[in-house]
PDB file of N, CA and C in Angstrom:
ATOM      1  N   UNK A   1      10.422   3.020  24.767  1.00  0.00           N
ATOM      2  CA  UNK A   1      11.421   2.689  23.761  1.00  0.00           C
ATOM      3  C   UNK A   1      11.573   1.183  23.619  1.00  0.00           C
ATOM      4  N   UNK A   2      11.078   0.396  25.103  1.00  0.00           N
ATOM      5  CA  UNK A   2      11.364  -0.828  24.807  1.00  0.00           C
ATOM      6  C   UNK A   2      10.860  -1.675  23.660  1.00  0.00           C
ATOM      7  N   UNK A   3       9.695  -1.368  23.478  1.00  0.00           N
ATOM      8  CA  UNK A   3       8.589  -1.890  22.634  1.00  0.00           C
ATOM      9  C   UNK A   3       8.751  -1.317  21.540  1.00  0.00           C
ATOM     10  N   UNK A   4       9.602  -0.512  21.319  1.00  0.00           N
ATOM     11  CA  UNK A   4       9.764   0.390  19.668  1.00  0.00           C
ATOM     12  C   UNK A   4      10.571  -0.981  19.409  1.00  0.00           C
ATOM     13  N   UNK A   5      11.721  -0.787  20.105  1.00  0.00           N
ATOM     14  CA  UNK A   5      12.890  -1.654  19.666  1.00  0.00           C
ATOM     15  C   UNK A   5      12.565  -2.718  19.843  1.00  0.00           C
ATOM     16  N   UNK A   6      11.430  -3.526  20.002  1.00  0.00           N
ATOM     17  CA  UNK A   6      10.919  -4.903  20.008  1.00  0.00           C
ATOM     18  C   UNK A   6      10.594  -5.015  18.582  1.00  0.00           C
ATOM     19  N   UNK A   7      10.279  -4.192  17.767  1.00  0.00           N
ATOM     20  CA  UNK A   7       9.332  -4.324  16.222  1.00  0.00           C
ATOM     21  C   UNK A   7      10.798  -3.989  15.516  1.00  0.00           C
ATOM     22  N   UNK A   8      11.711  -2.499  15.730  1.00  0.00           N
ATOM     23  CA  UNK A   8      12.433  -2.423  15.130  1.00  0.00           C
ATOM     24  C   UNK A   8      13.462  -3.565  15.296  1.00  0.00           C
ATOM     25  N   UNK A   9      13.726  -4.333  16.109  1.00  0.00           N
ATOM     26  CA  UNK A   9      15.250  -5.296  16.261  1.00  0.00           C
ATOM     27  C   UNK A   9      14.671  -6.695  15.346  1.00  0.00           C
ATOM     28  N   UNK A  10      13.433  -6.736  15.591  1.00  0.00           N
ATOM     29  CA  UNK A  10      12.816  -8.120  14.895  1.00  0.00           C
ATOM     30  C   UNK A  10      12.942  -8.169  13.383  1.00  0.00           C
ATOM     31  N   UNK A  11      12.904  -6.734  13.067  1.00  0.00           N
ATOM     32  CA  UNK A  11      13.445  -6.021  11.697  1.00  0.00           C
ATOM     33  C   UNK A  11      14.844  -5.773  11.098  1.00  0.00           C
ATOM     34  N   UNK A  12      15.637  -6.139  12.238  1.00  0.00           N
ATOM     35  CA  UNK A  12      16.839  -6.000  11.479  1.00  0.00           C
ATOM     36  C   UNK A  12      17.239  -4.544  11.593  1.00  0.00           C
ATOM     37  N   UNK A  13      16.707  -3.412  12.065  1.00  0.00           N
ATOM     38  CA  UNK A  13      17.028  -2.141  11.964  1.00  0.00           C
ATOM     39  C   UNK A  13      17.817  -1.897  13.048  1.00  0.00           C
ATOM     40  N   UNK A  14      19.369  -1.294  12.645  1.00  0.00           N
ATOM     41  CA  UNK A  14      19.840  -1.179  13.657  1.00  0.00           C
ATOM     42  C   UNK A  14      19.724   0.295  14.580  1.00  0.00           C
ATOM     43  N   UNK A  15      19.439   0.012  15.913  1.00  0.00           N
ATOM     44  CA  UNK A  15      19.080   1.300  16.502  1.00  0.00           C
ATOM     45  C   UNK A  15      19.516   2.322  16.496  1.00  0.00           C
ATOM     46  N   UNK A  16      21.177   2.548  16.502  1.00  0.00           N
ATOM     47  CA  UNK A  16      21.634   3.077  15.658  1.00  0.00           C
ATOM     48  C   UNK A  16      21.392   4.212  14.780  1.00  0.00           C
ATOM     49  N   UNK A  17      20.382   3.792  13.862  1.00  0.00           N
ATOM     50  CA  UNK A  17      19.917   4.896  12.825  1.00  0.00           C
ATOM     51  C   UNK A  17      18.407   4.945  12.964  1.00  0.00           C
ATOM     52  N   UNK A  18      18.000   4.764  14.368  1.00  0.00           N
ATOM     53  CA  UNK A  18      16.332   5.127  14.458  1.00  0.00           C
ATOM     54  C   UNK A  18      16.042   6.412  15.731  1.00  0.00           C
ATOM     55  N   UNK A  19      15.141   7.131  14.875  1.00  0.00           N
ATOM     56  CA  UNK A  19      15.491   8.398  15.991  1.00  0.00           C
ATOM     57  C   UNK A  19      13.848   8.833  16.190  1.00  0.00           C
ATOM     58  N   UNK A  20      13.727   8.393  17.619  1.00  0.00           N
ATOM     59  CA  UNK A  20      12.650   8.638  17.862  1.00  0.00           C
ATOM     60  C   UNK A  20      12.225  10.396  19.167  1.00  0.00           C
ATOM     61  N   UNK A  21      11.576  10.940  18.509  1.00  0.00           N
ATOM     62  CA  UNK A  21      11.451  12.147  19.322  1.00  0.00           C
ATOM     63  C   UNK A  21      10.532  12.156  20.635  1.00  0.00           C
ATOM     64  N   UNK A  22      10.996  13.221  21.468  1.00  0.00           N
ATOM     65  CA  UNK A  22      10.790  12.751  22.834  1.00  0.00           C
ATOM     66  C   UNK A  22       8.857  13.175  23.136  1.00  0.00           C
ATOM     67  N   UNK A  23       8.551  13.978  22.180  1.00  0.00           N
ATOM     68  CA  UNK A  23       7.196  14.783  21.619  1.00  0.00           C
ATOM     69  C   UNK A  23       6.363  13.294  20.688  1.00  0.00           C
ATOM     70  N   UNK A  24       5.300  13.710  21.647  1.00  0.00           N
ATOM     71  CA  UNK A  24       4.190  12.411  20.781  1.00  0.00           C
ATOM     72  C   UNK A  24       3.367  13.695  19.986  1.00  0.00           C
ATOM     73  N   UNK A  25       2.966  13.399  18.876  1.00  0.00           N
ATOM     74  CA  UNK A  25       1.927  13.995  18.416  1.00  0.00           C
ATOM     75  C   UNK A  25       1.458  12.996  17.055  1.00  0.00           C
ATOM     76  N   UNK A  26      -0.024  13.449  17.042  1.00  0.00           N
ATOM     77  CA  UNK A  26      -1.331  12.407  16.256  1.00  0.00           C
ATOM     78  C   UNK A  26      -0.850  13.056  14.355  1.00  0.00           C
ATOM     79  N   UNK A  27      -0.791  12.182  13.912  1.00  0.00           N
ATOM     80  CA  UNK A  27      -1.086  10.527  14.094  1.00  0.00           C
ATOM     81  C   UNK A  27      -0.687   9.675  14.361  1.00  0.00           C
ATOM     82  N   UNK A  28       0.503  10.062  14.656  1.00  0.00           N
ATOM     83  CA  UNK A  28       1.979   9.262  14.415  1.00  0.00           C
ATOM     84  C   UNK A  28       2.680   9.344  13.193  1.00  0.00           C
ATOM     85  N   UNK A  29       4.344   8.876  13.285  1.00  0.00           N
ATOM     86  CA  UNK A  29       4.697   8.979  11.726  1.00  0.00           C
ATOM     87  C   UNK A  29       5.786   8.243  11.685  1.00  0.00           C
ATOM     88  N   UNK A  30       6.001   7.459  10.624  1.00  0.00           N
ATOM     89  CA  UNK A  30       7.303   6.490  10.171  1.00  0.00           C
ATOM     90  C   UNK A  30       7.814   6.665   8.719  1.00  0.00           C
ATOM     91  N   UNK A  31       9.123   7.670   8.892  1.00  0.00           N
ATOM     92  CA  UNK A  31       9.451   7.696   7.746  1.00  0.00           C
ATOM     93  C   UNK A  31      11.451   8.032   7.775  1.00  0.00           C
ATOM     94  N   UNK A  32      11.673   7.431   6.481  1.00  0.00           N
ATOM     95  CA  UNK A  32      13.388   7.943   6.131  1.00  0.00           C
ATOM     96  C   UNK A  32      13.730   8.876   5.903  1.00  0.00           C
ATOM     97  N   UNK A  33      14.862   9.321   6.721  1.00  0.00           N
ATOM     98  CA  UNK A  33      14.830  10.891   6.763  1.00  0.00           C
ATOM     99  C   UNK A  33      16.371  10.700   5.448  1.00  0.00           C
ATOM    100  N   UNK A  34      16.599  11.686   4.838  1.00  0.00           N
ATOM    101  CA  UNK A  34      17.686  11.717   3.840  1.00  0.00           C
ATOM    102  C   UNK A  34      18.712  10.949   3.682  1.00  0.00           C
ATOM    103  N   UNK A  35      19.458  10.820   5.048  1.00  0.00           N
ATOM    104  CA  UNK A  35      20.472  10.520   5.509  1.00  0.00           C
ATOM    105  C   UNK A  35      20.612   8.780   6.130  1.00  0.00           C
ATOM    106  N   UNK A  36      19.443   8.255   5.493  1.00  0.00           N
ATOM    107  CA  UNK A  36      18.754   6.798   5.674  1.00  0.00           C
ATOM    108  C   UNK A  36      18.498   6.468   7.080  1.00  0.00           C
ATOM    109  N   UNK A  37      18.540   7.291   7.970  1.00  0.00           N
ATOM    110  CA  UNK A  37      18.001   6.896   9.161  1.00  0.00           C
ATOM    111  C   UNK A  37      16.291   7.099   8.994  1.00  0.00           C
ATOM    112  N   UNK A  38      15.612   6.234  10.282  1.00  0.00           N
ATOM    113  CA  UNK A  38      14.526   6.383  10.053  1.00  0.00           C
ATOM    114  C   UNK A  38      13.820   7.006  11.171  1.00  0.00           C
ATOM    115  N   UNK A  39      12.903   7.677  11.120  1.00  0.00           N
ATOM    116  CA  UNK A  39      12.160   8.580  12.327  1.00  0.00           C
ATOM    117  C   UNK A  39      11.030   8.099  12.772  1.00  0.00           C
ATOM    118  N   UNK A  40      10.609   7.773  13.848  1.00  0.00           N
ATOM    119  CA  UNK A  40       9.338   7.086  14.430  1.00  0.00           C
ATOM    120  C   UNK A  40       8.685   8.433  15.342  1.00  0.00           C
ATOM    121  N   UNK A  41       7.709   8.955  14.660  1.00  0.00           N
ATOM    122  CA  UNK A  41       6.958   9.502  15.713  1.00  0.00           C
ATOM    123  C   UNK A  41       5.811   9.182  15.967  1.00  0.00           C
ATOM    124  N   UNK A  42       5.587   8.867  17.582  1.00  0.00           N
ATOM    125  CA  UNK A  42       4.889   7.939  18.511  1.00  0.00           C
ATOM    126  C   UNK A  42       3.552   9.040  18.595  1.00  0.00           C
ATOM    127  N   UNK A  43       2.434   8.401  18.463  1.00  0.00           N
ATOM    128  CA  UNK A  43       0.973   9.062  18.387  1.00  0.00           C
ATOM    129  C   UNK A  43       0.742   9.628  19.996  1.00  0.00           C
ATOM    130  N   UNK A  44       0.335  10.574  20.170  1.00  0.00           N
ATOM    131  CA  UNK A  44      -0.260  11.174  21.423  1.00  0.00           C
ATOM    132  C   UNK A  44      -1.550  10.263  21.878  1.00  0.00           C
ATOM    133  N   UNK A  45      -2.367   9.941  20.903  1.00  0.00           N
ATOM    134  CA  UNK A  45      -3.847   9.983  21.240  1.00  0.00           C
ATOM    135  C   UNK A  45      -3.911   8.425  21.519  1.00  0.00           C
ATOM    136  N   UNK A  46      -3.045   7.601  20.074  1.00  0.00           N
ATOM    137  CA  UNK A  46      -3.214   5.999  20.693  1.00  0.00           C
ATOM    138  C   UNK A  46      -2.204   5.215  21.507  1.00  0.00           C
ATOM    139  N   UNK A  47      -2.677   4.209  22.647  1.00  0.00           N
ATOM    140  CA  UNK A  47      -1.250   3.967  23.322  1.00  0.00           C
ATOM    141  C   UNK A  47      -0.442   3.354  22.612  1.00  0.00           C
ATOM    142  N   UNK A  48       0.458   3.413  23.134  1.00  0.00           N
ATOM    143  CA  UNK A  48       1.933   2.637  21.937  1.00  0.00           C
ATOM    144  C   UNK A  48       1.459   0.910  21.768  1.00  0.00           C
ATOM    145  N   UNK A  49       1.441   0.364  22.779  1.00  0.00           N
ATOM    146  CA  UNK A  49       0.729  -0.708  22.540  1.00  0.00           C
ATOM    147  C   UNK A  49      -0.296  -1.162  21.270  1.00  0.00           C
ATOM    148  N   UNK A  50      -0.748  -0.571  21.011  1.00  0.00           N
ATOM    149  CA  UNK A  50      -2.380  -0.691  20.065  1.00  0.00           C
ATOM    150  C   UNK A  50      -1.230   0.106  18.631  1.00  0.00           C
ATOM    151  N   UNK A  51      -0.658   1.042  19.064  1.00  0.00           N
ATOM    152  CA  UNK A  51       0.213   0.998  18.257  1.00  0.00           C
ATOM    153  C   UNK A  51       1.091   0.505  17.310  1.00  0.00           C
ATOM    154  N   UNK A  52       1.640  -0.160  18.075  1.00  0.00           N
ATOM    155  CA  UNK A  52       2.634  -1.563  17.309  1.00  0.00           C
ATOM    156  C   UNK A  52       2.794  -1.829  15.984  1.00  0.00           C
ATOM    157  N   UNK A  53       1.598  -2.486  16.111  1.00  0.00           N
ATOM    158  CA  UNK A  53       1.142  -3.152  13.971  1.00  0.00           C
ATOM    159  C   UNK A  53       1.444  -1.926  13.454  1.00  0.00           C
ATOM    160  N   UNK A  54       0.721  -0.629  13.790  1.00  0.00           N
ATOM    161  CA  UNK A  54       0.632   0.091  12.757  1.00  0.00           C
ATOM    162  C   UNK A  54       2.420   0.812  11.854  1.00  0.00           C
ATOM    163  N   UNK A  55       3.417   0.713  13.254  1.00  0.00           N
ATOM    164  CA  UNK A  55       4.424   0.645  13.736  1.00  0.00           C
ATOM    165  C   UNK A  55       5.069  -0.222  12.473  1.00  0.00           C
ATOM    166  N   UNK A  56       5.112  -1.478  12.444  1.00  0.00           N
ATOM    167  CA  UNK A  56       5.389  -2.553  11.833  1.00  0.00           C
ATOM    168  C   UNK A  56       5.076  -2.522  10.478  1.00  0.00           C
ATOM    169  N   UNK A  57       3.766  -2.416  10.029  1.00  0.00           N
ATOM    170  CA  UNK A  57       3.069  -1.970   8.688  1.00  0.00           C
ATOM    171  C   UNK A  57       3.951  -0.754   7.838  1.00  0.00           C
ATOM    172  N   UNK A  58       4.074  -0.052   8.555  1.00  0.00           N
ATOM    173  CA  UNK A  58       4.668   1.493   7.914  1.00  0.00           C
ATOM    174  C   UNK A  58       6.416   1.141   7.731  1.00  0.00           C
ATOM    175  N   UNK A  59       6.927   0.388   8.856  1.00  0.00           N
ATOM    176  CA  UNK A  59       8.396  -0.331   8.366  1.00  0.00           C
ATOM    177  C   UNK A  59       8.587  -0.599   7.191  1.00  0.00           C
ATOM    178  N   UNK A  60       7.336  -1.980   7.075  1.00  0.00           N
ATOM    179  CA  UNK A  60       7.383  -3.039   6.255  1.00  0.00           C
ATOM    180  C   UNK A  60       7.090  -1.762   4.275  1.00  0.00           C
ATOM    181  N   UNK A  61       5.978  -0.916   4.718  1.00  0.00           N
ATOM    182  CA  UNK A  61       6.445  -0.374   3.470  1.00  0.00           C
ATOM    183  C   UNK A  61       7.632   0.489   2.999  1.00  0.00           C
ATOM    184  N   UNK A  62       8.197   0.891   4.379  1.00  0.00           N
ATOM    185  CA  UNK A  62       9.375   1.508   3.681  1.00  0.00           C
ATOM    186  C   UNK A  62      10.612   0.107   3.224  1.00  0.00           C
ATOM    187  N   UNK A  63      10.031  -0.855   3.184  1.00  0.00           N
ATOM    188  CA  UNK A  63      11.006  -2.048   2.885  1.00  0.00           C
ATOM    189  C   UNK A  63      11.348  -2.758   3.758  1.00  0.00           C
ATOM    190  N   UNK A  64      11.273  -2.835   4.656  1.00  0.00           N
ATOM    191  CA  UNK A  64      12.015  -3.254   5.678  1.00  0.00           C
ATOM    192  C   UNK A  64      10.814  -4.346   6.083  1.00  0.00           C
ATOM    193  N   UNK A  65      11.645  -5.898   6.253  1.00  0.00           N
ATOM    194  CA  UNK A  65      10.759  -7.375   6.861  1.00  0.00           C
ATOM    195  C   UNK A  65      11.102  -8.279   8.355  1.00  0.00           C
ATOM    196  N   UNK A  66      10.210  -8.742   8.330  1.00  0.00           N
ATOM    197  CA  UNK A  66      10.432  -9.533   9.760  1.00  0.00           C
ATOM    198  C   UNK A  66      11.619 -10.660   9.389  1.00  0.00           C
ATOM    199  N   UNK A  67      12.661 -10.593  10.258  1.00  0.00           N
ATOM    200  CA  UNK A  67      13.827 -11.369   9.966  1.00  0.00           C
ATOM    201  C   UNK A  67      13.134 -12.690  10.686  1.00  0.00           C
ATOM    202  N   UNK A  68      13.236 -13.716   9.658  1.00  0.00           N
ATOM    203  CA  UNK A  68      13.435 -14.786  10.152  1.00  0.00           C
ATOM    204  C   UNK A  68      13.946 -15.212  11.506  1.00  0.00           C
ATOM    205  N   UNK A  69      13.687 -16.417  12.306  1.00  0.00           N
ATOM    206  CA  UNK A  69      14.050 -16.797  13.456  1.00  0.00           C
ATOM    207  C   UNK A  69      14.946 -18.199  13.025  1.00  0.00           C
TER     208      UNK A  69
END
């Protein structure tokens, strides 16, 4: 979770409304569920690490940017 919330906090997303399930399964998936929270499901097959970008990428199209420092 640490590393979720490393991409999501850099984003501005508050954790709050990110709900990640305790079940990995391929391919992974990042999407807004109705109720504007957003759902991260973490890939079985690649490690979360190598993960990341792809993590970040799929944010960034649901709108969401790297907050400034």
């Amino acid at each position: 979770m640490g590393l979720i919330f490393e991409v999501t906090d850099a984003m501005g997303i508050d954790r709050e409304s990110i709900s990640v399930p305790l079940g990995k399964e391929d391919p992974g998936a990042v999407r807004k569920l109705p109720a504007g929270d957003v759902e991260i499901v973490v890939p079985e097959s690649v490690p979360l690490e190598d993960w990341l970008a792809t993590l970040q990428a799929e944010l960034e199209k649901l709108g969401y940017e790297m907050e400034q420092e």
